[in-house]
Protein backbone atom coordinates (compact mmCIF):
# COMPACT_ATOMS: atom_id res chain seq x y z
CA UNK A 1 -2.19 111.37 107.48
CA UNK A 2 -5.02 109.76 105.38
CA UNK A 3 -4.64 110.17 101.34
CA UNK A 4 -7.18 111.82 99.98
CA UNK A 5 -9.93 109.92 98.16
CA UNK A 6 -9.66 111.83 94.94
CA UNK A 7 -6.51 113.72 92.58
CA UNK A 8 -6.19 117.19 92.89
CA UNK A 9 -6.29 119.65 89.76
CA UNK A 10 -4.33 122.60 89.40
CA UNK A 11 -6.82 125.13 91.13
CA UNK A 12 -6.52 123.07 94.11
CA UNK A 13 -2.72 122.72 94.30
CA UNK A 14 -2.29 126.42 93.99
CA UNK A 15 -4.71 127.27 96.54
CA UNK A 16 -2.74 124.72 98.81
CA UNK A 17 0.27 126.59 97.99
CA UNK A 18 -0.68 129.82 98.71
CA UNK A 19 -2.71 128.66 101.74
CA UNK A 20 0.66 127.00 102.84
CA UNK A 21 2.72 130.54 102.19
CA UNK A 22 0.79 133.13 103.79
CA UNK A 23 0.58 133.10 107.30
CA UNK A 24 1.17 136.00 110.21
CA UNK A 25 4.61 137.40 108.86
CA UNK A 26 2.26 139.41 105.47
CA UNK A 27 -0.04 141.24 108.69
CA UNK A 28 3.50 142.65 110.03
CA UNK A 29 5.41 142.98 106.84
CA UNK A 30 5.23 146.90 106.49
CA UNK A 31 7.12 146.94 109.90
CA UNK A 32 9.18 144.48 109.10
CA UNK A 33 10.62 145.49 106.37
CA UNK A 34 10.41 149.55 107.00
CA UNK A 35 12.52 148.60 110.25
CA UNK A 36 16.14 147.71 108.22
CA UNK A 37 15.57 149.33 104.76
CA UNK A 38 13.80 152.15 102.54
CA UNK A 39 12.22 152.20 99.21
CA UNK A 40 14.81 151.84 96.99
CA UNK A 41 16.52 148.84 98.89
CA UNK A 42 13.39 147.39 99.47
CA UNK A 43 12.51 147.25 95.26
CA UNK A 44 16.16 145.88 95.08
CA UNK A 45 15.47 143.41 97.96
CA UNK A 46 12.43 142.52 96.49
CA UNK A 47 13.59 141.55 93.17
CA UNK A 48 16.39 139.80 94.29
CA UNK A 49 14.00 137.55 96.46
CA UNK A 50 11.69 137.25 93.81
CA UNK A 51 14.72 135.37 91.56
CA UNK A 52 16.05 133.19 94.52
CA UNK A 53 12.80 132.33 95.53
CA UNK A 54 11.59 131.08 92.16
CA UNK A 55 14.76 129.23 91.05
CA UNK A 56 14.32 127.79 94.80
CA UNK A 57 10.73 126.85 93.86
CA UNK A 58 11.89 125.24 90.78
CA UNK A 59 15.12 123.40 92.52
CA UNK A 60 12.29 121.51 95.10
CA UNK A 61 10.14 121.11 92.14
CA UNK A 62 13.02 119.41 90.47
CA UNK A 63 13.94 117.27 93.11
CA UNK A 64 10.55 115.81 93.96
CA UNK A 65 10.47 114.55 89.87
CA UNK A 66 13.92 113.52 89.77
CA UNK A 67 14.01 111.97 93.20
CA UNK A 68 10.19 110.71 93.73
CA UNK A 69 11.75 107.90 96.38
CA UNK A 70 13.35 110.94 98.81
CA UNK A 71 9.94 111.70 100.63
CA UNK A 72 11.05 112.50 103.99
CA UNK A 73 11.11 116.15 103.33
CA UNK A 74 14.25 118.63 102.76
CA UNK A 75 15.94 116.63 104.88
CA UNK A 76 16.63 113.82 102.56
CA UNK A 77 17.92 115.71 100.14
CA UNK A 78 20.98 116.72 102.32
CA UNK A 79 21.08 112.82 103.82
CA UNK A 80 21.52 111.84 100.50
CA UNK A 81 23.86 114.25 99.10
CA UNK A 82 26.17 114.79 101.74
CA UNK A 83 25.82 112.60 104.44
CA UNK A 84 24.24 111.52 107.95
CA UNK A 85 24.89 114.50 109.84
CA UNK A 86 24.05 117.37 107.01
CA UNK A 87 20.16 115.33 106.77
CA UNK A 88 20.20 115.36 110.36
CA UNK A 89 21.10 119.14 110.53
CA UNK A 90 18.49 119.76 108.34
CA UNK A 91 15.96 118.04 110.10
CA UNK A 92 17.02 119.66 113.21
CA UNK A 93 17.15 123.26 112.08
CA UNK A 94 13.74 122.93 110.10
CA UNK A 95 12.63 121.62 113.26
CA UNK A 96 13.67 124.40 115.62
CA UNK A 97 12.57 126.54 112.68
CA UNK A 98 8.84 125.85 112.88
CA UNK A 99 8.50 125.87 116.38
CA UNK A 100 10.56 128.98 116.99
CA UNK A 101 7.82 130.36 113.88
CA UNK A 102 5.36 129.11 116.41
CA UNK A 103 7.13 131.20 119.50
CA UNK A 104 7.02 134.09 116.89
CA UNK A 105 3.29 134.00 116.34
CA UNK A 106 2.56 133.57 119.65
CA UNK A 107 4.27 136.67 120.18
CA UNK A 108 2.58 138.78 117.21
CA UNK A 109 -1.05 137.01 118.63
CA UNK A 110 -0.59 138.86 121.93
CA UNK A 111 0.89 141.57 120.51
CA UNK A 112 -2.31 142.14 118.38
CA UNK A 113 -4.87 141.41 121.27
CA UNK A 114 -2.99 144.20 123.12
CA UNK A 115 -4.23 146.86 120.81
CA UNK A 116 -7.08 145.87 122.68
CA UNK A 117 -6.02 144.65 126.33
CA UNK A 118 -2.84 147.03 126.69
CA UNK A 119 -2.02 144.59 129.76
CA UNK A 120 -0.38 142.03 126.88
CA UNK A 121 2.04 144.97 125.39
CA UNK A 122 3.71 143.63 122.70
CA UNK A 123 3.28 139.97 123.32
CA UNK A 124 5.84 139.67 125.46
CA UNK A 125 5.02 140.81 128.86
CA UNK A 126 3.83 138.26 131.80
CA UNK A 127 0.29 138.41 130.75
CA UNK A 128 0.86 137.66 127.05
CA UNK A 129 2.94 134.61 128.42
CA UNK A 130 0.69 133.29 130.44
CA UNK A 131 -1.96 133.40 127.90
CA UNK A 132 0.45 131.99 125.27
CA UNK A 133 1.24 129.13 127.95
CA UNK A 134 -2.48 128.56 128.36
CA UNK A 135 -3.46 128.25 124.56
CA UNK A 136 -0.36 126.31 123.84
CA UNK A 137 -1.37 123.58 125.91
CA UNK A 138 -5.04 123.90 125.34
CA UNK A 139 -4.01 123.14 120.98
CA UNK A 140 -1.54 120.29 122.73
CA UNK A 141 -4.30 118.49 123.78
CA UNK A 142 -6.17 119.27 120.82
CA UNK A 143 -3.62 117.44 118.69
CA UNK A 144 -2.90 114.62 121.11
CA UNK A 145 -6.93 113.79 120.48
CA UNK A 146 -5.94 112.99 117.27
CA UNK A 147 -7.23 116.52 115.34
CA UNK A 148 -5.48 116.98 112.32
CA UNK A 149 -7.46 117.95 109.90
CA UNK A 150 -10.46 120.23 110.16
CA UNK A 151 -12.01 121.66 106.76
CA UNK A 152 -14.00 124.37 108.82
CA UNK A 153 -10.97 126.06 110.65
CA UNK A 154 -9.18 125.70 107.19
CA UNK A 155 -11.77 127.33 105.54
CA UNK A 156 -12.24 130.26 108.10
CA UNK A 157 -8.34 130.66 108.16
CA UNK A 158 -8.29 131.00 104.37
CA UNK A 159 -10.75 133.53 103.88
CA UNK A 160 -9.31 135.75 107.83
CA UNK A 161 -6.07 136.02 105.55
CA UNK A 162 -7.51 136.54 102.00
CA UNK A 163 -10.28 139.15 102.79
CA UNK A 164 -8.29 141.77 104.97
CA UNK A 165 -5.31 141.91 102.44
CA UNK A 166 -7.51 141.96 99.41
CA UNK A 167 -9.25 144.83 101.13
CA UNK A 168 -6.20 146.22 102.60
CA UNK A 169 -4.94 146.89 99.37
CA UNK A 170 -7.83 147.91 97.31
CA UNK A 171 -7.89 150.81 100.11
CA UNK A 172 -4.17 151.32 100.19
CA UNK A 173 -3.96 152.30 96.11
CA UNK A 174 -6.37 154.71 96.33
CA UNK A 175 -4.59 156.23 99.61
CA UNK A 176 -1.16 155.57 98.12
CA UNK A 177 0.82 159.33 97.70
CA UNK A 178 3.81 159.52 95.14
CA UNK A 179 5.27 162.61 97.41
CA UNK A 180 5.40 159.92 100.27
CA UNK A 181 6.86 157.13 98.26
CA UNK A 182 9.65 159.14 97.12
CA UNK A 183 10.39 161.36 99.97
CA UNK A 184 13.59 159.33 100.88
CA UNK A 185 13.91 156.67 98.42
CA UNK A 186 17.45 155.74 99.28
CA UNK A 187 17.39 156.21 103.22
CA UNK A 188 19.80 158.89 103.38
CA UNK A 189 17.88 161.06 105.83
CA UNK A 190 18.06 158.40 108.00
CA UNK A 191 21.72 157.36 108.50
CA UNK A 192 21.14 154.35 111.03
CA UNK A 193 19.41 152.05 108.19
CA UNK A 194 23.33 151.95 106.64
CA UNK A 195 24.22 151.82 103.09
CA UNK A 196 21.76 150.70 100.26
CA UNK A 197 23.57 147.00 100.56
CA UNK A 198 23.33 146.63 104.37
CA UNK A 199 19.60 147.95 103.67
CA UNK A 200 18.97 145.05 100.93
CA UNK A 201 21.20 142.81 103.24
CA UNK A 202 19.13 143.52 106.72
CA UNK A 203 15.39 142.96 104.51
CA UNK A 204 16.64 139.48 103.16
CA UNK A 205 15.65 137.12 106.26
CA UNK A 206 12.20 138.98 106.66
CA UNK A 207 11.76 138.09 102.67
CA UNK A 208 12.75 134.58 103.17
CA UNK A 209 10.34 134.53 106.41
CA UNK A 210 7.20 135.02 104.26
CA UNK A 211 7.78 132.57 101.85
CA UNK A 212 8.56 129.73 104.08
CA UNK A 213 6.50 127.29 103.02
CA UNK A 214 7.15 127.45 99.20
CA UNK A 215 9.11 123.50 99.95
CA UNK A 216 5.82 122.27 100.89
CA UNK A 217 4.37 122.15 97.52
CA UNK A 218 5.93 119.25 96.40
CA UNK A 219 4.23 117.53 98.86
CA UNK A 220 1.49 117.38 97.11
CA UNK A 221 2.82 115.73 94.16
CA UNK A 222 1.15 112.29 94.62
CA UNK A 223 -2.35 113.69 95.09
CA UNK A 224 -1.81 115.54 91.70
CA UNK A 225 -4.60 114.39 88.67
CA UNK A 226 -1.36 115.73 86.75
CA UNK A 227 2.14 115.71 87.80
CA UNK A 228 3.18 118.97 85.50
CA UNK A 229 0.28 120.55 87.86
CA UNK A 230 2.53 120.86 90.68
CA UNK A 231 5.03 122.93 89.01
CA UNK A 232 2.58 125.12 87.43
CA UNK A 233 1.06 125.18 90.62
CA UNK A 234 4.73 126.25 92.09
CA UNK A 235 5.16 128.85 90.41
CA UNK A 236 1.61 130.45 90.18
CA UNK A 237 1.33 129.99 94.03
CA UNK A 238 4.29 131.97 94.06
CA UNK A 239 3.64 134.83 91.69
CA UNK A 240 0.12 135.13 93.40
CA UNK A 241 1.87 135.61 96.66
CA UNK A 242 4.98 137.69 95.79
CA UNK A 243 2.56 140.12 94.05
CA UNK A 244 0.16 140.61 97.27
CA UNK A 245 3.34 140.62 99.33
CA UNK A 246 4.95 143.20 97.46
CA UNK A 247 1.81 145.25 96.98
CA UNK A 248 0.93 145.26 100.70
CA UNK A 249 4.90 146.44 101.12
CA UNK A 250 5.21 148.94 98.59
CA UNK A 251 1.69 150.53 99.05
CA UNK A 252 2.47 151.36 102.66
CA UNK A 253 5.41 152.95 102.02
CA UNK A 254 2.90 155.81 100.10
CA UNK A 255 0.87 155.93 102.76
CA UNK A 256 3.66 156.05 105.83
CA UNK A 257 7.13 157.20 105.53
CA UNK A 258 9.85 154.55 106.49
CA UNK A 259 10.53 156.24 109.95
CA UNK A 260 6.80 156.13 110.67
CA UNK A 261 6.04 152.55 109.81
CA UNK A 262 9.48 151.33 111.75
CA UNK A 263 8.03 152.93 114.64
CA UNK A 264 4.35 150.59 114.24
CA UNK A 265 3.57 147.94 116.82
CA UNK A 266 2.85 145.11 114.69
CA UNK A 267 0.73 143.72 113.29
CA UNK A 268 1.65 147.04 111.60
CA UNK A 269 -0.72 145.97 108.28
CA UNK A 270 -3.31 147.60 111.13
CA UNK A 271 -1.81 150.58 111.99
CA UNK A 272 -1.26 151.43 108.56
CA UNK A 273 -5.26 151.04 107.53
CA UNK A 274 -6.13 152.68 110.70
CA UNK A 275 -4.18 156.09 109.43
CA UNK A 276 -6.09 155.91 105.91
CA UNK A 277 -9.79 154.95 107.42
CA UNK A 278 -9.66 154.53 111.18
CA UNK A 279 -10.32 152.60 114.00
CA UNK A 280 -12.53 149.94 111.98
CA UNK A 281 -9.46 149.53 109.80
CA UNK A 282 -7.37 148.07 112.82
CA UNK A 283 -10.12 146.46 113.99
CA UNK A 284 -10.95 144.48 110.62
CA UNK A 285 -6.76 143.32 110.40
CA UNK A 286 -6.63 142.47 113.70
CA UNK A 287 -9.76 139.64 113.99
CA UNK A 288 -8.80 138.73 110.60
CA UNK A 289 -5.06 137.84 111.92
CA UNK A 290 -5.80 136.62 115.19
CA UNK A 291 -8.29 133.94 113.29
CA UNK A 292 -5.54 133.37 111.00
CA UNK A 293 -3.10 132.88 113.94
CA UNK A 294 -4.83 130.51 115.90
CA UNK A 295 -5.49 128.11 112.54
CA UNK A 296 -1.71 128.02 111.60
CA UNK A 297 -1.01 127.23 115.21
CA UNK A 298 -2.88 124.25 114.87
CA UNK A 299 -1.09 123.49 111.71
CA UNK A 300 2.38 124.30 112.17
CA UNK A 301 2.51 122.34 115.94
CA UNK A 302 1.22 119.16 113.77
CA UNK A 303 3.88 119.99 111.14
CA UNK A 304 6.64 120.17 113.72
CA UNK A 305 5.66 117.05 115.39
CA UNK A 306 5.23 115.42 111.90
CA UNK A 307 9.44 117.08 110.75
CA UNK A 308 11.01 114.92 113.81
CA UNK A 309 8.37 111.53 113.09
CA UNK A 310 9.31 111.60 109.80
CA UNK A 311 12.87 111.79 110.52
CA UNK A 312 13.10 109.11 113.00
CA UNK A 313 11.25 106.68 110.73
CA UNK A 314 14.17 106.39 108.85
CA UNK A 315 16.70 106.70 111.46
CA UNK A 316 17.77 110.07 111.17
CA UNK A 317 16.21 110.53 114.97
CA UNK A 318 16.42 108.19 117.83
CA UNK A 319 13.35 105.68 118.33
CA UNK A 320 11.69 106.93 120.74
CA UNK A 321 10.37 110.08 118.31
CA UNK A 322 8.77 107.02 116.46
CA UNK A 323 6.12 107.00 119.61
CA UNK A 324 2.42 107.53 118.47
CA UNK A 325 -0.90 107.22 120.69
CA UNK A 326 -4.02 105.84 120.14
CA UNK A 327 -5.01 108.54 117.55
CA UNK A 328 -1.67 107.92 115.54
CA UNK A 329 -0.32 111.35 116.90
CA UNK A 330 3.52 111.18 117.14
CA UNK A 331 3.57 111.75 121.08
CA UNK A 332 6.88 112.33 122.11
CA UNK A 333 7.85 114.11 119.37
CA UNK A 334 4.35 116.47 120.10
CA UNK A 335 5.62 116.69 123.81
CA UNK A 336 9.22 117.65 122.74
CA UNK A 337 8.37 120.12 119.96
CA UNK A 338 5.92 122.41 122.50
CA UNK A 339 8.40 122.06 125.55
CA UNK A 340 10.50 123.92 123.71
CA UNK A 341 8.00 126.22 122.62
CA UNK A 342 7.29 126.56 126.09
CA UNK A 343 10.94 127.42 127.46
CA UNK A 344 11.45 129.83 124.65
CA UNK A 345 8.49 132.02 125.51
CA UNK A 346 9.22 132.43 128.94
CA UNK A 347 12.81 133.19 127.47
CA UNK A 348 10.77 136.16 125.15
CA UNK A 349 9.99 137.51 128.83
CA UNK A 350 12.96 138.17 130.20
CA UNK A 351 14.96 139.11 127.23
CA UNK A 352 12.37 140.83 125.68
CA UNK A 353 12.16 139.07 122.55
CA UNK A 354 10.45 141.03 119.67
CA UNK A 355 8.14 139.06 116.80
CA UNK A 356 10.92 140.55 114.57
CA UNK A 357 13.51 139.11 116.26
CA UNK A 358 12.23 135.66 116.50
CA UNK A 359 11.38 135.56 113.29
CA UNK A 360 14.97 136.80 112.10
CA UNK A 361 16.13 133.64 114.02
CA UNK A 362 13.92 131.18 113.21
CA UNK A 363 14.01 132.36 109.65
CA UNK A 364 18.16 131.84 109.96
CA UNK A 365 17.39 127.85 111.55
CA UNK A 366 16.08 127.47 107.76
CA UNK A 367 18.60 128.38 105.66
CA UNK A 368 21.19 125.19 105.90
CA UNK A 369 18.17 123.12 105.13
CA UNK A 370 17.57 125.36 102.05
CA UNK A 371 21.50 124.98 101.02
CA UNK A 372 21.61 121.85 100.65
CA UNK A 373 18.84 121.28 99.11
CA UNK A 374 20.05 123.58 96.26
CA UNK A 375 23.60 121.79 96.40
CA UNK A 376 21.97 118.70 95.95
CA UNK A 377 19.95 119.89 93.34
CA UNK A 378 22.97 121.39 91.70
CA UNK A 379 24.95 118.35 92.47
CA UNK A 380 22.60 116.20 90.23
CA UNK A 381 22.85 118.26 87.66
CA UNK A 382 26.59 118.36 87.46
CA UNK A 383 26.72 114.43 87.62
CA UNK A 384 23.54 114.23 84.99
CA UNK A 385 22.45 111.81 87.86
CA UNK A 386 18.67 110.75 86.84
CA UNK A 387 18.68 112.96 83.16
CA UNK A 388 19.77 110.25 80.83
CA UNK A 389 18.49 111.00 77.47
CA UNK A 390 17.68 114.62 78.92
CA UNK A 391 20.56 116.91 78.10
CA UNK A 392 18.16 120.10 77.85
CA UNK A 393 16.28 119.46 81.16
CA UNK A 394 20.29 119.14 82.76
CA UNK A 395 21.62 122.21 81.17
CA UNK A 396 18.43 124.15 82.56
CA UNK A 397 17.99 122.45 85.79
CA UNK A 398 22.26 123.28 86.18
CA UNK A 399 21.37 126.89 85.29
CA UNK A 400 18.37 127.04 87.96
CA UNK A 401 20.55 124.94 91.18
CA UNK A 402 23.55 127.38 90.78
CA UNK A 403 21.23 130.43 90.77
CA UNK A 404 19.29 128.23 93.83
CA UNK A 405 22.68 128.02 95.56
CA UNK A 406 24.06 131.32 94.90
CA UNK A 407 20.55 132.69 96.37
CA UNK A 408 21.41 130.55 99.49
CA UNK A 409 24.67 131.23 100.25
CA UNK A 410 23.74 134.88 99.92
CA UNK A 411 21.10 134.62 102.32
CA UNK A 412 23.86 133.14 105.16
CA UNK A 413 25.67 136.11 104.06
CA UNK A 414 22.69 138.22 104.69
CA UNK A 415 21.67 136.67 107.56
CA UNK A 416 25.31 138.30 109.45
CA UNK A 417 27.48 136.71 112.05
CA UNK A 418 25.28 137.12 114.64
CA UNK A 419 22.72 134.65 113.36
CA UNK A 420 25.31 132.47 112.10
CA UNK A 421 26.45 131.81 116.16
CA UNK A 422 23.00 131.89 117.58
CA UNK A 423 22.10 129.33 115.19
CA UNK A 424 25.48 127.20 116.01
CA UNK A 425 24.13 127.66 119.50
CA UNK A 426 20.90 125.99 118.68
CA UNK A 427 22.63 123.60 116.29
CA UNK A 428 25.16 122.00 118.84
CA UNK A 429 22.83 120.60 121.12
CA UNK A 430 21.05 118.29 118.05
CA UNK A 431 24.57 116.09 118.06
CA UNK A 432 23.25 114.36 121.10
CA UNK A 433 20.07 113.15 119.67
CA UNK A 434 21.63 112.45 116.49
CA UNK A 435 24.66 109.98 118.56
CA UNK A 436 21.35 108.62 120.11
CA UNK A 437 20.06 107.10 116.53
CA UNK A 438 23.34 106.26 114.95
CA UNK A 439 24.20 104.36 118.52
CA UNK A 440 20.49 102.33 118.07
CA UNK A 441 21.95 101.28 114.64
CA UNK A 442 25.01 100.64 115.99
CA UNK A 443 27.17 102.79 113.36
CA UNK A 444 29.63 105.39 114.15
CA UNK A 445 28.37 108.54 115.45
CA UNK A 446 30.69 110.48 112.62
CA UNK A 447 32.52 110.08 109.49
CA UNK A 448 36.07 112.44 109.69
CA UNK A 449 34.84 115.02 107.81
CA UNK A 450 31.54 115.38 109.97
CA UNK A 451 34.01 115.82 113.03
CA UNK A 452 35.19 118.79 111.63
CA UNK A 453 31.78 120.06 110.52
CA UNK A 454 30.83 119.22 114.27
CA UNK A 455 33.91 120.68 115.48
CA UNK A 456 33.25 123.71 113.70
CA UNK A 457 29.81 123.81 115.19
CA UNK A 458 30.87 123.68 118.41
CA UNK A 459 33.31 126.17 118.30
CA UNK A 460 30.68 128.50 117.01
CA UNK A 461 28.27 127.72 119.77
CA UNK A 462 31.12 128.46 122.26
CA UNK A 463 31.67 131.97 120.99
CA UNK A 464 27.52 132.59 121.00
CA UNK A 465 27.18 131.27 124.11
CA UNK A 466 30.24 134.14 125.58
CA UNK A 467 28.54 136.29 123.30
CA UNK A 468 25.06 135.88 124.88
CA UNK A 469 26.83 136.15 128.81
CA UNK A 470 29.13 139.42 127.99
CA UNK A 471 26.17 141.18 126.32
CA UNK A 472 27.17 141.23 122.39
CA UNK A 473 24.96 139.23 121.59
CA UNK A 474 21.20 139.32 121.93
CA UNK A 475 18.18 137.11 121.35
């Protein structure tokens, strides 16, 4: 992509990170959330989010100053920390992230068009399919023309998600009831969310889900009139957001007990304003997400095309991912990212995948990507690697990648066993495209400790797999 003609200030980099944070998951959060936890778990999850999230912000922060050369996105941070095959994991499983994100809002599109054509359900019945399968091409071909910028739809994206959430909850304080909120703070009339730690534990990977995205802001780094910018920018964008986030949460949960909003079709944002002022309510979230849907379609199909050129530039991914057309749109990397878009929503049809529990597993793709970025981040520190004459900035940035890392591992921990093996499952199959560009270079495919890590893979993709054909396990 072009650079652009002039530096950005500090307005502009936080608008570009909170335009690069808040996308469908916010119109579906009350849902979301209400569906594994109540309010009391929800505060803690919330908080402990809010603390991951930030030292996380700060550890990609850190590494774009410390490490201006490693451009190729998160992936490069694990390539150059640990090896071939951890960057090449990470490329791979922030790849299948963002387009199972895109399989996700495909789903939660349809599923808000059928509040008003019943015939597309919840986004996964044939007719929601089909329609995916028809837009999905029709933005395929809009990206293979070479679009990939286009101020207008960013414009009207920006303002479809700003307006109804500003609005949403301006009218959600003064509906908000205290009796509500605290009806059940701790879940125990309902004993199927679980203890208050499975309730904080089953929240974490929708939490993580709506601040995907917070990486991206170092990307603007070189555009920046001031390099501090993007830091402040960091960490403003991600105040701004955490604070509509949580109020858009919280404020529902005075409106809507927790056994009501788990019950919501999403995007459940509409449901909830439709109880307080009525049909126009629904009505106002629903244009403003499907607008908002169709713009970071466009953006996140480019951006998963982009993950896999990017990597194969640098030999992470065979050659032939290298492949642009005329317009400089990486082709084959286009074709491979919306084939598999493709095959996993007809898979949404006859498993009856849920937004929520797409989202759960593209939200678990993300999280080795996210380790080892903090490990690397951590790693530095412990070395002092790039802070000579620096010894405050080490001791802090040491404080920040263990918190960073301790966030991360938590969130695997969160995540549970069953996302652990789907993901090995999706994980596994990469190793073939990764032999493909280590046999171009002619190098070894592995070292001997990425045989076990491979091994260990494999072993967990064999269980999923069973899993998946005896029934316990479900997509």
């Amino acid at each position: 992509m072009s650079e652009a003609p002039g530096k950005l200030r500090l307005g502009a980099l936080v608008a570009l990170v909170v335009g690069s944070m808040i996308g469908g998951g916010i119109f579906s959060l009350p849902q979301n959330m209400a569906a594994s936890a109540d309010v009391g778990a929800i505060l803690i999850g919330w908080a402990i989010t809010a603390v991951g999230m930030l030292t996380l912000a700060f550890v990609f922060q850190t590494l774009a100053n410390r490490k201006p050369d490693l451009d190729g996105g998160v992936y490069a941070y694990a390539k150059a920390g640990f090896g071939d095959y951890m960057g090449f994991s990470s490329a791979w499983g922030y790849w299948i992230s963002a387009w199972l994100g895109n399989v996700g809002y495909f789903v939660l599109l349809f599923s808000t068009l059928g509040y008003f054509f019943p015939i597309f359900g919840e986004g996964n019945t044939v007719a929601a399919v089909i329609g995916a399968s028809v837009l999905l091409w029709a933005v395929h071909l809009l990206v293979l023309r070479g679009i990939k910028e286009a101020a207008f739809i960013n414009l009207v994206t920006t303002v479809a998600k700003i307006v109804p959430l500003v609005l949403f909850i301006l009218i959600a304080v003064f509906a908000f009831k205290l009796d509500i909120f605290t009806a059940d703070i701790w879940g125990l009339k309902n004993p199927d969310l679980g203890s208050v730690m499975n309730q904080v534990r089953n929240m974490m990977l929708v939490t993580v889900w709506v601040f995907i995205g917070i990486e991206g802001a170092s990307i603007f780094s070189a555009r920046a009139e001031k390099r501090s910018d993007v830091g402040k920018a960091t960490v403003i964008g991600f105040v701004t957001v955490l604070l509509i986030l949580v109020l858009v949460n919280v404020l529902s949960l005075g409106i809507l007990t927790q056994p009501e909003l788990a019950k919501l079709q999403n995007p459940s944002m509409a449901a909830v304003l439709e109880h307080v002022v009525g049909q126009w309510g629904a009505v106002l979230i629903s244009v403003g997400l499907v607008i908002s849907l169709l713009g970071a379609l466009l953006s996140w199909v480019l951006l998963c095309a982009e993950i896999m050129f990017a990597a194969a530039k640098d030999n992470t991914m065979p050659a032939f991912l290298r492949k642009e057309n005329a317009n400089q749109v990486p082709v084959n990397a286009l074709w491979l990212t919306n084939a598999m878009v493709q095959i996993f929503l007809v898979i949404t049809l006859f498993s009856a995948s849920t937004y929520l529990s797409l989202i759960y597993l593209a939200t678990s793709m993300i999280l080795v990507p996210y380790l080892w970025s903090a490990a690397y981040a951590f790693l530095l520190a412990v070395r002092g690697e790039s802070y000579e004459g620096a010894p405050g900035e080490r001791q802090k940035d040491l404080i920040i990648g263990a918190i960073a890392l301790i966030y991360a591992i938590w969130l695997l921990y969160a995540g549970g066993t069953k996302y652990l093996l789907l993901s090995a499952l999706l994980y596994a199959p990469g190793a073939i495209l990764f032999a493909k560009a280590k046999m171009e270079i002619n190098k070894p495919v592995f070292t001997n400790v990425e045989k076990l890590i491979f091994a260990a893979v494999v072993v967990g993709a064999l269980v999923a797999a069973y899993g998946l054909y005896d029934g316990f396990l479900t997509l």
